[in-house]
Protein backbone atom coordinates (compact mmCIF):
# COMPACT_ATOMS: atom_id res chain seq x y z
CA UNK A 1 0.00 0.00 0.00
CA UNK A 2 1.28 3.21 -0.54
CA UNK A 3 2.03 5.21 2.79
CA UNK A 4 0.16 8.50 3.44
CA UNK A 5 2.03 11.81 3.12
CA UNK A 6 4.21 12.75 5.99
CA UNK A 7 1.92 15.97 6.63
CA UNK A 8 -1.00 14.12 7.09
CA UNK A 9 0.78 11.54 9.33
CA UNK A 10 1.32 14.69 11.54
CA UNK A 11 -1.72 16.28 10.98
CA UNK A 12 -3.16 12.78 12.54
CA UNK A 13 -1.46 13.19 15.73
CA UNK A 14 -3.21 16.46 16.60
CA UNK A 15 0.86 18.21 16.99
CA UNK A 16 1.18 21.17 19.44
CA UNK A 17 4.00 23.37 18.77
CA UNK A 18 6.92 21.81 20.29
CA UNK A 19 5.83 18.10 17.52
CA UNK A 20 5.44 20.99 14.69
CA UNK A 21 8.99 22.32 15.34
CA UNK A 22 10.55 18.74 15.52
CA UNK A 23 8.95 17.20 12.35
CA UNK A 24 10.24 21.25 10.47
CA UNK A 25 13.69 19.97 11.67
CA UNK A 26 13.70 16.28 10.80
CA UNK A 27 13.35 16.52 6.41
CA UNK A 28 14.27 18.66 4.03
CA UNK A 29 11.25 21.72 2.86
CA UNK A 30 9.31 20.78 0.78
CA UNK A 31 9.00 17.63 1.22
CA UNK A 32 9.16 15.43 -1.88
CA UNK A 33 7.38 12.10 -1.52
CA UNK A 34 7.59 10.70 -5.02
CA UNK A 35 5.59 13.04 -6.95
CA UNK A 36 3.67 14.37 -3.77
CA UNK A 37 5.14 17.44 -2.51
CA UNK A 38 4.23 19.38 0.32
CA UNK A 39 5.24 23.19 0.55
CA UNK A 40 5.33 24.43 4.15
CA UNK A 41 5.48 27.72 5.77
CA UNK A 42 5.53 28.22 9.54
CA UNK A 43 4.64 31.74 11.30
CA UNK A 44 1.52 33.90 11.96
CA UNK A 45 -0.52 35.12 9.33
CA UNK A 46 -4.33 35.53 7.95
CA UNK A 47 -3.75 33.81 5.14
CA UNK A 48 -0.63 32.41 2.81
CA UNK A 49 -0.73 31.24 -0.68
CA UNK A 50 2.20 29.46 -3.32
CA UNK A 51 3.08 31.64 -6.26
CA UNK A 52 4.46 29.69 -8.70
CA UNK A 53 5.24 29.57 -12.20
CA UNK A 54 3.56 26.37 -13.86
CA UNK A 55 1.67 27.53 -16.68
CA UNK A 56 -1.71 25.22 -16.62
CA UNK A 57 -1.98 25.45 -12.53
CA UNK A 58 -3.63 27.95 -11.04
CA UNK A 59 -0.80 30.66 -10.19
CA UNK A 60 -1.97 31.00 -6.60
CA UNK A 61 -2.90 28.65 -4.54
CA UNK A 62 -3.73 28.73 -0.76
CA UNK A 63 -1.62 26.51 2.08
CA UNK A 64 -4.54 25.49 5.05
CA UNK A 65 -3.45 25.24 8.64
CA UNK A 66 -2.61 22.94 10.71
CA UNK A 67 -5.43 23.62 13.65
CA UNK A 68 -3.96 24.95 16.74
CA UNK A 69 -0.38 25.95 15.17
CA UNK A 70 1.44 28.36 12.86
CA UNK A 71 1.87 25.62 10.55
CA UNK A 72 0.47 26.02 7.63
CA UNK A 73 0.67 23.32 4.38
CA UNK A 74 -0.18 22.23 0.67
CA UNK A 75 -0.34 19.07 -0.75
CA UNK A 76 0.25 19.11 -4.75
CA UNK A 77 0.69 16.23 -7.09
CA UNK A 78 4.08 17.56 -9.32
CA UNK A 79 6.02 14.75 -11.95
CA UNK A 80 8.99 12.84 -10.59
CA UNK A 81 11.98 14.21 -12.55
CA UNK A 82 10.47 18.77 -12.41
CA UNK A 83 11.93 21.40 -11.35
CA UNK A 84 9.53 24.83 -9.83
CA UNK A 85 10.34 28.48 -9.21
CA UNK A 86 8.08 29.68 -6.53
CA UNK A 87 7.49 32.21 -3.56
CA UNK A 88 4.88 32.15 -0.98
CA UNK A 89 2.58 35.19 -0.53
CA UNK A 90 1.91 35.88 3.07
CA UNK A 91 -0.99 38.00 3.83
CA UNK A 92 -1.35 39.72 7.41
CA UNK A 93 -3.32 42.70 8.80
CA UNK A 94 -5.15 43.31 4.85
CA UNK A 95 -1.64 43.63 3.40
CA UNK A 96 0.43 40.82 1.11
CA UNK A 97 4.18 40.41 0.26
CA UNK A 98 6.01 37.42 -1.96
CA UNK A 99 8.99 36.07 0.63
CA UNK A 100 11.59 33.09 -0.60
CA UNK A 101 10.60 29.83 1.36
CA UNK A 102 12.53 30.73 4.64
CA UNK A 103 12.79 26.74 5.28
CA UNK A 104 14.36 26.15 1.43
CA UNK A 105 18.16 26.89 0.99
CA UNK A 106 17.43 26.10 -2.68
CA UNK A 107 17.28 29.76 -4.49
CA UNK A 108 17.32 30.14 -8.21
CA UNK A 109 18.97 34.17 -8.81
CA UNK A 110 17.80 36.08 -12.31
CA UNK A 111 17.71 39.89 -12.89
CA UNK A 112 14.80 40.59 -11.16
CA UNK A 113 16.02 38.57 -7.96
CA UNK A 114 15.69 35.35 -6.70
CA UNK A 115 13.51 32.54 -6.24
CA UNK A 116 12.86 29.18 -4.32
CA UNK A 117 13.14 25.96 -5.62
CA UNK A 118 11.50 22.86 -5.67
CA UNK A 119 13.31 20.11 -6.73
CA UNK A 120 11.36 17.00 -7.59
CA UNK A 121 12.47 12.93 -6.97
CA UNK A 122 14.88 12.58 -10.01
CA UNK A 123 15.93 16.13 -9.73
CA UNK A 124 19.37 16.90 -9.42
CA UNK A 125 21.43 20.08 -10.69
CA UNK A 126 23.88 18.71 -13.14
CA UNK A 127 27.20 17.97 -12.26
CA UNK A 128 28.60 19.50 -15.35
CA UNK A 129 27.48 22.75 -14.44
CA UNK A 130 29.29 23.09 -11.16
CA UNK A 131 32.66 24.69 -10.88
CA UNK A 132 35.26 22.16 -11.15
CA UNK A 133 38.75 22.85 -10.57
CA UNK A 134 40.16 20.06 -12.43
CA UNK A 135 38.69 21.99 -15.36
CA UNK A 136 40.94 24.68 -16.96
CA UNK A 137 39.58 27.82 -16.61
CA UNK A 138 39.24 30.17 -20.08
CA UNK A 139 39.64 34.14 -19.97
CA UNK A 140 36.77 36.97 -20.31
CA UNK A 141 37.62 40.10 -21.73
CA UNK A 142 35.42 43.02 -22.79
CA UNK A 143 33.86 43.31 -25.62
CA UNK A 144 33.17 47.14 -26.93
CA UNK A 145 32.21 47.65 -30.53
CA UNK A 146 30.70 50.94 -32.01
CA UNK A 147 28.27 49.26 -34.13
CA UNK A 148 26.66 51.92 -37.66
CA UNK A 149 23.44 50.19 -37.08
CA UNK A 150 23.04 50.38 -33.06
CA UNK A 151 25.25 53.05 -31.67
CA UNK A 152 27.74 51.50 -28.66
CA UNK A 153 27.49 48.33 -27.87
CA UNK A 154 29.53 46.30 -24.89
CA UNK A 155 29.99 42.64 -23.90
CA UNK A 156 32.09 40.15 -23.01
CA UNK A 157 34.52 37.71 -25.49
CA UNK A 158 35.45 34.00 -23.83
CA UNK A 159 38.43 32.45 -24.91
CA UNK A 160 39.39 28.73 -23.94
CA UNK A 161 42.36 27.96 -21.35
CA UNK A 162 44.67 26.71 -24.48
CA UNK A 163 43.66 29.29 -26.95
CA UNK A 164 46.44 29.82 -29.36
CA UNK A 165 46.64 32.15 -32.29
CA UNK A 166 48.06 29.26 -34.42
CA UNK A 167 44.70 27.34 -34.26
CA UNK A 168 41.24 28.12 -35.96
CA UNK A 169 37.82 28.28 -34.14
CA UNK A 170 34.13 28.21 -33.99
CA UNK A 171 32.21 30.98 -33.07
CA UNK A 172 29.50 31.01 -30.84
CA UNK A 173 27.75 34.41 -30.30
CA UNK A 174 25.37 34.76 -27.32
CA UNK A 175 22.08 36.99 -26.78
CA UNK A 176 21.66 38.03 -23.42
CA UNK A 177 25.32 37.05 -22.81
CA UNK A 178 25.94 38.74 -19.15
CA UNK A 179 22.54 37.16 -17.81
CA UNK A 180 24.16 33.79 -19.19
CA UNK A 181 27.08 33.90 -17.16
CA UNK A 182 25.54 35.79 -14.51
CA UNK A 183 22.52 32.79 -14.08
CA UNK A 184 23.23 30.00 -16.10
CA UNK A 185 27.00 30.08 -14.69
CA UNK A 186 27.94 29.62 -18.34
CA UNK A 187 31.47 30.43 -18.13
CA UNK A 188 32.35 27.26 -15.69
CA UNK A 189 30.25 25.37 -18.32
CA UNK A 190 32.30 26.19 -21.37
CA UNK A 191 35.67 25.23 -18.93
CA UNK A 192 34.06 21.70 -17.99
CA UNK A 193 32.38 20.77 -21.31
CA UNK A 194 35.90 21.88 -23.16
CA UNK A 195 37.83 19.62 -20.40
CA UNK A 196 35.83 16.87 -20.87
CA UNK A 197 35.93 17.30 -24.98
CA UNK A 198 32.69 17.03 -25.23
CA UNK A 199 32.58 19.69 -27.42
CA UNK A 200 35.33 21.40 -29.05
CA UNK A 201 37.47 25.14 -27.98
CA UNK A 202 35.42 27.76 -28.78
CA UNK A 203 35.21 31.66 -29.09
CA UNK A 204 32.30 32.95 -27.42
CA UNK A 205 30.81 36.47 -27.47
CA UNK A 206 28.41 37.75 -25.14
CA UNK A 207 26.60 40.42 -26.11
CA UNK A 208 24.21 42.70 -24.53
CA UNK A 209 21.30 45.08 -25.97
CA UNK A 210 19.89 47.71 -24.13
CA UNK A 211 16.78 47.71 -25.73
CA UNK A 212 16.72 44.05 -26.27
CA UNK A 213 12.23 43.89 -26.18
CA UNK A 214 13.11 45.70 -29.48
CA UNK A 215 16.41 45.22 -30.93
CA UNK A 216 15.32 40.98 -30.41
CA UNK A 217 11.74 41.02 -32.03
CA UNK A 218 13.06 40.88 -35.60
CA UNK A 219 15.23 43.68 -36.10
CA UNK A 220 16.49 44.66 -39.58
CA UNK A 221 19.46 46.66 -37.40
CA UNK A 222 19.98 43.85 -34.94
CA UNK A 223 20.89 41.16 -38.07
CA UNK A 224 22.54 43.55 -39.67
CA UNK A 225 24.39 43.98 -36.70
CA UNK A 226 25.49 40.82 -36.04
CA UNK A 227 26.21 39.64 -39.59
CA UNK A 228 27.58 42.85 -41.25
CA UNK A 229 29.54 44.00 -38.38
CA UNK A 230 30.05 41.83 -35.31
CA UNK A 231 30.89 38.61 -37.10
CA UNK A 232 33.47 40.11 -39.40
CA UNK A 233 34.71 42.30 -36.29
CA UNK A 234 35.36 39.30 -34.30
CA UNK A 235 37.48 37.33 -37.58
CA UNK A 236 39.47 40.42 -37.62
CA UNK A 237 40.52 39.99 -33.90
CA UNK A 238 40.53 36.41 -33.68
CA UNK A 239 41.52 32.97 -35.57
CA UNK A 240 37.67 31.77 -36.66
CA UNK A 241 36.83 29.12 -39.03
CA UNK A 242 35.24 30.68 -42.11
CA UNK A 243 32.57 28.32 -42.66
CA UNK A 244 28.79 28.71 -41.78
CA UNK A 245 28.88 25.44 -39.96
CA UNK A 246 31.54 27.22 -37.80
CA UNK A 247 28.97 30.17 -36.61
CA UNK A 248 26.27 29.63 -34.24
CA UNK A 249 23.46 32.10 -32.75
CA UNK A 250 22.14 31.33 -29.68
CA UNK A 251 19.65 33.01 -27.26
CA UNK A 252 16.60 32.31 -24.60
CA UNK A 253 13.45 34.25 -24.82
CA UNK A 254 13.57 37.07 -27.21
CA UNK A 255 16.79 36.16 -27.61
CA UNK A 256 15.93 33.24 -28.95
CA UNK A 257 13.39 35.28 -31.91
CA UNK A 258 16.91 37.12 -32.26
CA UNK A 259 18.58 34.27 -33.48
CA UNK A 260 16.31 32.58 -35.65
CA UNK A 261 15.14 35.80 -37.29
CA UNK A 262 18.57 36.93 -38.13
CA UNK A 263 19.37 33.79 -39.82
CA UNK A 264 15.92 33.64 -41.59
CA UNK A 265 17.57 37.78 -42.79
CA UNK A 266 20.55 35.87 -44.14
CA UNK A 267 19.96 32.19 -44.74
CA UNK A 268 22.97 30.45 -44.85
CA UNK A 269 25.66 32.34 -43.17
CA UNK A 270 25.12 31.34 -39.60
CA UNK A 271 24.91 27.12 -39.98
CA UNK A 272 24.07 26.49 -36.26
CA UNK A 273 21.45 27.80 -34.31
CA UNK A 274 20.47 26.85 -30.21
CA UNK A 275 16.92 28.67 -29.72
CA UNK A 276 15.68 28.05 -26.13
CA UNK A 277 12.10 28.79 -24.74
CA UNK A 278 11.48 31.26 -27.72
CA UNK A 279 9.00 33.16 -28.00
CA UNK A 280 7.66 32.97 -30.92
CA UNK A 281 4.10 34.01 -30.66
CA UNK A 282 1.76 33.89 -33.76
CA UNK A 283 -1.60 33.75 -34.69
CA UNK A 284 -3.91 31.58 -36.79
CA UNK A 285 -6.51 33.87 -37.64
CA UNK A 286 -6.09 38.01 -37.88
CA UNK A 287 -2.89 39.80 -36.07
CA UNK A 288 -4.50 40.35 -32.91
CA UNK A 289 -1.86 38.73 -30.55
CA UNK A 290 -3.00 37.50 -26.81
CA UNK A 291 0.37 38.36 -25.72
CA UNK A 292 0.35 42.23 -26.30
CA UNK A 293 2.12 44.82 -28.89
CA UNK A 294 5.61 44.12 -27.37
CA UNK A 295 5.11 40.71 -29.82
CA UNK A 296 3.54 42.17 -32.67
CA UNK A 297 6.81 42.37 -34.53
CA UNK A 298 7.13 38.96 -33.44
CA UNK A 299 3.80 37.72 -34.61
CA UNK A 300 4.55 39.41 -38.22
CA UNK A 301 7.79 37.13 -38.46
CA UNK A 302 6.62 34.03 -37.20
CA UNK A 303 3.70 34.45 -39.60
CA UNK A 304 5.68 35.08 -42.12
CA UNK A 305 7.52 32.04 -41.51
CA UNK A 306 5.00 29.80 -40.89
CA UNK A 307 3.35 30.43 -44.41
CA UNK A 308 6.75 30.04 -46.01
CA UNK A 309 9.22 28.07 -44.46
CA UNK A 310 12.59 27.99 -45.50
CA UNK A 311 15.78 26.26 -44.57
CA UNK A 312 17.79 29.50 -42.29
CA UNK A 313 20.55 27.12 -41.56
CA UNK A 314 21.98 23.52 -41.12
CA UNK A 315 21.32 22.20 -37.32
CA UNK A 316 19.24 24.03 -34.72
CA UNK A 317 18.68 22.92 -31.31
CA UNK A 318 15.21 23.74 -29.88
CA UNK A 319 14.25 23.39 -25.81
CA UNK A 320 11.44 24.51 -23.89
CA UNK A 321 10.04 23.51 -20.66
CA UNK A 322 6.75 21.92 -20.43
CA UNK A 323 5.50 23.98 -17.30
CA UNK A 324 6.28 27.19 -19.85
CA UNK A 325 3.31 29.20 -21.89
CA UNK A 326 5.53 29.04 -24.71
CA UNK A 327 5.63 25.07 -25.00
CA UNK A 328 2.40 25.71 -27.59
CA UNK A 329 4.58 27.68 -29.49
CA UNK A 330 7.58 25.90 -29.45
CA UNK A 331 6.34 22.71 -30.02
CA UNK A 332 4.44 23.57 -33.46
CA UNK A 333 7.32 25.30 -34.83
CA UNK A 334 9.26 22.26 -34.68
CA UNK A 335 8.19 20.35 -37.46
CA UNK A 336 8.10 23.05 -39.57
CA UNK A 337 11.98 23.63 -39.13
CA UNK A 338 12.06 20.18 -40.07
CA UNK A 339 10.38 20.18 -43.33
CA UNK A 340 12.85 22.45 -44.89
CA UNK A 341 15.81 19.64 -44.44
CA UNK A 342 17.19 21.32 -41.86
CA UNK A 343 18.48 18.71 -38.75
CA UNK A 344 16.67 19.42 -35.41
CA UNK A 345 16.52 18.58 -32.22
CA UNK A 346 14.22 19.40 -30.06
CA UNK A 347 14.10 18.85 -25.95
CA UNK A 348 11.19 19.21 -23.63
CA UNK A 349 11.98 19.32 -19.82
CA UNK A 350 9.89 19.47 -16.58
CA UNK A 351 10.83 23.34 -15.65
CA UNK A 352 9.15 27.00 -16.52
CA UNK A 353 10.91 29.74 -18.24
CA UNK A 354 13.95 30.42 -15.89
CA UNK A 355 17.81 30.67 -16.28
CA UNK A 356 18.71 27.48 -14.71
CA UNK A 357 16.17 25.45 -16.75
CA UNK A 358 18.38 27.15 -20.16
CA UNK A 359 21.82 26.12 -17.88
CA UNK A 360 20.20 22.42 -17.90
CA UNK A 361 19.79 22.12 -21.42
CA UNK A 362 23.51 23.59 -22.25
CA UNK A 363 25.41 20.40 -22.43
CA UNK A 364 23.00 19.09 -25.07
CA UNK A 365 22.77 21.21 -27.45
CA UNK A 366 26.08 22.79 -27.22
CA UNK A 367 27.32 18.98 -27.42
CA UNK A 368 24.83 18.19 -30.58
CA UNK A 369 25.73 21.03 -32.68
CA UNK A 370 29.76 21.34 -31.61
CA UNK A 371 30.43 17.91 -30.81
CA UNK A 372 34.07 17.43 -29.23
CA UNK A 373 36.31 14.81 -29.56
CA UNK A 374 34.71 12.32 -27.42
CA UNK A 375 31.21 12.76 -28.74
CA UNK A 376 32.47 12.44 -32.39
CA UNK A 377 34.33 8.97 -31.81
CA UNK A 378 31.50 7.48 -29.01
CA UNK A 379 28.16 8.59 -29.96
């Protein structure tokens, strides 16, 4: 028979506060019972609710309490194998603020601050993505480039630990670059992934737009940008392979729209594409968008796109997590990608629309479209 939840084995024993402070101390919060999971919070209050971000589940939900203590709990049914970005909302005296889980060390840090996380049986951050120090560390320098089409533009260039000006390289440029080594830790990812040739050295440039809701929803500046100007920029500074197979765009979000829309702008040039939660919004019927006018450019391309596919490039890697409002989206742009000839892959995972659920997909796709060494003689 399967066992009741722990909560309701305490709930049972009618606790008083001295039973609800040793069963807090005895497991970690919140408690994962195969794919029950029990958020917790433990203090005085009128009411408190779970904010979270699955899309499909309502996005606030209230905890009950326990009767006669501060205790108050949730019982949800969440897949073996997720991964959830939440806060509580604790309401008190007709006012309401979102707190991190206070009995969670697990935070999840982006640019608007920082979240708690739930991390379901299966679950584990991926080894590959912590620092190592077997792994030799590559170099960041600044990037600064006075671009015609954009004005000033700054960023950061990653060069391997063995980089040599006798030896040729690919080039990987990334959208959103300082929020991808700032979250996704993708610095210490390059190091291990290089160490462990799974994929090859590379040149990376991070690159930053201070306008990015515009400059990434299908800008004629933006690919002009990074095709006419950035791409040679960076062959006259550095050793690159001249080959489109040996340029990849890469971005999450509207980063993402950056990168595919640039290469749909000039098909060909940039041979490997890694698109991740993208949004790429469109509409069956009309141009009225649900999403708002920050997409209409968005909706206009992806249109466009869907009523005339083309091949943009040679391999593109495609992820999105299933708790996301983009998975729609993602999910029936995939097999139109595929019709053009074009190799895809495309990977679905239990998380929402967060840095660390783009760090967990990095070894993949990196590894599928740049395969090292290793992955070219074993896979």
């Amino acid at each position: 028979m399967t066992s009741r939840p722990a909560i309701e084995e305490l709930l049972a024993s009618r606790p008083d506060a001295t039973r609800v402070q040793a069963f807090l101390a005895s497991q970690p919060v919140p408690i994962v019972e195969g794919s029950c999971v029990t958020f917790l919070w433990f203090g005085h209050a009128d009411a408190v609710n779970l904010r979270h971000w699955i899309y499909g589940l309502e996005s606030s939900t209230p905890l009950a309490r326990a009767a006669g203590t501060d205790l108050w709990y949730l019982i949800i049914e969440i897949p073996r194998g997720s991964r959830v970005e939440y806060k509580f909302e604790i309401i008190s005296g007709g006012h309401g603020a979102w707190i991190e889980d206070p009995l969670n060390p697990n935070r999840a840090r982006d640019p608007f601050g920082a979240n708690s996380v739930m991390r379901g049986e299966g679950y584990e951050p991926p080894a590959w993505s912590r620092f190592d120090p077997v792994s030799r560390a590559g170099t960041i320098e600044p990037l600064e480039f006075d671009s015609r089409w954009l004005g000033r533009r700054t960023g950061h260039i990653y060069l391997p630990a063995r980089f040599r000006r006798s030896r040729q390289y690919a080039l990987l440029v990334v959208h959103d670059g300082s929020d991808y080594l700032n979250y996704a830790g993708m610095q210490v990812i390059l190091d291990n992934l290089i160490h462990r040739l799974e994929i090859p050295e590379l040149i990376v440039a991070f690159i930053d737009s201070p306008d990015r809701l515009h400059e990434y929803a299908n800008d004629e500046n933006h690919a002009r940008f990074l095709t006419e100007e950035l791409a040679p920029y960076l062959a006259s500074r550095f050793p690159l392979i001249d080959r489109p197979q040996a340029r990849c765009l890469m971005g999450a979000s509207f980063g993402a729209v950056a990168a595919l829309s640039t290469a749909w702008r000039t098909p060909g040039f940039w041979g490997r594409l890694l698109l991740q939660s993208g949004s790429f919004a469109f509409t069956d019927i009309g141009r009225n968008n649900r999403r708002g006018p920050l997409f209409d450019r968005i909706v206009e391309f992806v249109n466009a796109y869907r009523d005339e596919p083309k091949a943009v490039s040679e391999r593109i890697f495609v992820s999105c997590g299933v708790y996301e409002s983009l998975i729609y989206e993602n999910r029936s742009l995939v097999p139109l990608l595929q019709a053009t000839g074009m190799e895809v892959r495309f990977v679905e995972s239990r998380d929402g629309h967060n840095w660390e659920n783009w760090r967990d997909r990095l070894r993949e796709g990196l590894s599928w479209l740049y395969p090292g060494p290793l992955l070219l003689i074993y896979e």
